[in-house]
Protein backbone atom coordinates (compact mmCIF):
# COMPACT_ATOMS: atom_id res chain seq x y z
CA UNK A 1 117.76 39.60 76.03
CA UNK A 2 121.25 39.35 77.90
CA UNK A 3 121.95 39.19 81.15
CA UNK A 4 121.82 42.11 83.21
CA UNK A 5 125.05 44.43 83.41
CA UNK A 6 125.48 46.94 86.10
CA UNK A 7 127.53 49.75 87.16
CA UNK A 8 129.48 50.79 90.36
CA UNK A 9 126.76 53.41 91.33
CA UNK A 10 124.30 50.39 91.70
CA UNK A 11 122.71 50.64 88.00
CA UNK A 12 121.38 48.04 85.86
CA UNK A 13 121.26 47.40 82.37
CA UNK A 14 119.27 45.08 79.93
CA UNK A 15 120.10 45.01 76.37
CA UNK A 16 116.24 44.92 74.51
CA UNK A 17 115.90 42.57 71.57
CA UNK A 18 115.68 45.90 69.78
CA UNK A 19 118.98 47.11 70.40
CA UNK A 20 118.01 49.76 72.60
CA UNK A 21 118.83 49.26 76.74
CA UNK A 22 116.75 49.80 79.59
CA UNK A 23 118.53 51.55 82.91
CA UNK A 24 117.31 51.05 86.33
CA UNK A 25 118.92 51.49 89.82
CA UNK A 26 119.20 47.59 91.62
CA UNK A 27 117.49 46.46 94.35
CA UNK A 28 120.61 47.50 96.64
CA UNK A 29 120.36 51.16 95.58
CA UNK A 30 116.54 51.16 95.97
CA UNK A 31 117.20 49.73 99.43
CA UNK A 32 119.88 52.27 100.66
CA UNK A 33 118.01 54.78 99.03
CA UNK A 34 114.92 54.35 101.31
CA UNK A 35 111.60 55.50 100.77
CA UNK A 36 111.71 57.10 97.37
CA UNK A 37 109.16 60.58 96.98
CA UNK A 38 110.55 61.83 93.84
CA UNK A 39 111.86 61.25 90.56
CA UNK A 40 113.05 64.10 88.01
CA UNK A 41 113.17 62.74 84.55
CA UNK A 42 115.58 63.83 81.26
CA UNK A 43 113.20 64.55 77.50
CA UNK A 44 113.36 61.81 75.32
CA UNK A 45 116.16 62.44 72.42
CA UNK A 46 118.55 63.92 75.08
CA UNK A 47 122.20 62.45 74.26
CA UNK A 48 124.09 61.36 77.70
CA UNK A 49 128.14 60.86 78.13
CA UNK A 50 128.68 58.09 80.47
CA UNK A 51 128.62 59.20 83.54
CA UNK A 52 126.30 61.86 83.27
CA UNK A 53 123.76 62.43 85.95
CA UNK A 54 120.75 61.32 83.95
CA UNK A 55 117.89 61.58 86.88
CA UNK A 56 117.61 62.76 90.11
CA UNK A 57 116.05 60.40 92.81
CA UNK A 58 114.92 61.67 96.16
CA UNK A 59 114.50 59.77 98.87
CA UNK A 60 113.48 59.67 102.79
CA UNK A 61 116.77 59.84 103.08
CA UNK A 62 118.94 61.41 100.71
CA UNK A 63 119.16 62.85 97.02
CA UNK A 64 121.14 61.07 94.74
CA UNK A 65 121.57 60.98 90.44
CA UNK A 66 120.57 57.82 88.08
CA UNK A 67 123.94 58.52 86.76
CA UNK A 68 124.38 57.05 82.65
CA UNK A 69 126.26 53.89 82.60
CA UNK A 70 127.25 54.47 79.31
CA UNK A 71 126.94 56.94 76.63
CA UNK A 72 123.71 56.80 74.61
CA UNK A 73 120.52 58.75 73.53
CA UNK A 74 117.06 58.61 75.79
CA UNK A 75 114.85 56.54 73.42
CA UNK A 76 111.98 56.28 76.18
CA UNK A 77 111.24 57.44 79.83
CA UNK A 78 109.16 55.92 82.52
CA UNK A 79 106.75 58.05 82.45
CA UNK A 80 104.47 56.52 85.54
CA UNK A 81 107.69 57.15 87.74
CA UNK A 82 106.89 60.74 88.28
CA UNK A 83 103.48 60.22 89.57
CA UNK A 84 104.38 56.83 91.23
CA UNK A 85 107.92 56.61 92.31
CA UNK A 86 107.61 54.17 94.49
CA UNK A 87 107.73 51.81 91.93
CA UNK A 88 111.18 51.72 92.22
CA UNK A 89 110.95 50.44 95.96
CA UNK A 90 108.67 47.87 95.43
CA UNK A 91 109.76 46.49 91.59
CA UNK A 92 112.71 48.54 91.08
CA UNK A 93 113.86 45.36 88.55
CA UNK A 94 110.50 45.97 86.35
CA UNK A 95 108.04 48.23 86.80
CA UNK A 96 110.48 51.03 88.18
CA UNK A 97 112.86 50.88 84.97
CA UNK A 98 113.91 54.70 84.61
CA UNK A 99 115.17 54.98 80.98
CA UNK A 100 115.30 52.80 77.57
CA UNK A 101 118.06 53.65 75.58
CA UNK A 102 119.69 53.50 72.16
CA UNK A 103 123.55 53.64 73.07
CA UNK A 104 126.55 54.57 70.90
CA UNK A 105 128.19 51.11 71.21
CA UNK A 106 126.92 47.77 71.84
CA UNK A 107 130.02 46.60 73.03
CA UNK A 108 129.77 49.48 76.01
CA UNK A 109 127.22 47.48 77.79
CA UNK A 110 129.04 44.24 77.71
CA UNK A 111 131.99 46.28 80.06
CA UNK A 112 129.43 46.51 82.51
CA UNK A 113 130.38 44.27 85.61
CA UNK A 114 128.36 40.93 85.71
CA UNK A 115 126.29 39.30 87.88
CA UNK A 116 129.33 37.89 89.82
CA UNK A 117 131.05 40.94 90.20
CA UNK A 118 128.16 43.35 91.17
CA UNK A 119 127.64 40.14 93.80
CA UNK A 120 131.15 41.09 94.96
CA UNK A 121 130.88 44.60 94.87
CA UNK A 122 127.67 44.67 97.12
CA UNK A 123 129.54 41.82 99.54
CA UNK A 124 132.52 44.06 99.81
């Protein structure tokens, strides 16, 4: 596995040993977010542009999208988020992954910020 990669709306992404990527939203997000009550998931096989709202979240607080870092096809969805979405609150790094995906480019995830400049971004 790499290191993690993440996105200015507070995503994350893993590259799999596979090839494929799994998306979440960072423990930031989660924490903004608030108490989360919902979770509206895309069918596996859907293609994504990046930047295309992939999920909708609702919170507590507010509604937001899971928004695709980059462009790719939904390989696998979490499916115990809809009946448990408060996975995402309390392991949002592991157990409340949203989406595995097979993306169009390898090299997309690597323009992802890293660890030191999602640090920065969250400081700022």
């Amino acid at each position: 596995m790499t290191a993690l990669r993440y996105t200015d709306d507070h995503e994350w992404v893993r590259t799999e040993p596979d090839g494929t990527a799994t998306i979440g939203i960072t423990d930031h997000a989660q924490d903004a977010l608030g108490d989360i009550v919902f979770i509206e998931m895309p069918e596996v096989g859907r293609h994504f542009a990046k930047g295309d709202a992939a999920c909708v979240v609702e919170s507590v607080k507010a509604a937001a999208d899971v928004k695709m870092p980059i462009a790719a096809t939904i390989v696998a969805v979490n499916d115990a988020l809809p009946d448990d979405p408060s996975k995402v609150n309390t392991d949002p790094m592991n157990e409340g992954w949203f989406l595995r995906i097979a993306p169009d480019s390898a090299a997309d995830v690597d323009a992802l910020l890293d660890d030191a400049a999602y640090a920065a971004l969250v400081a700022s």
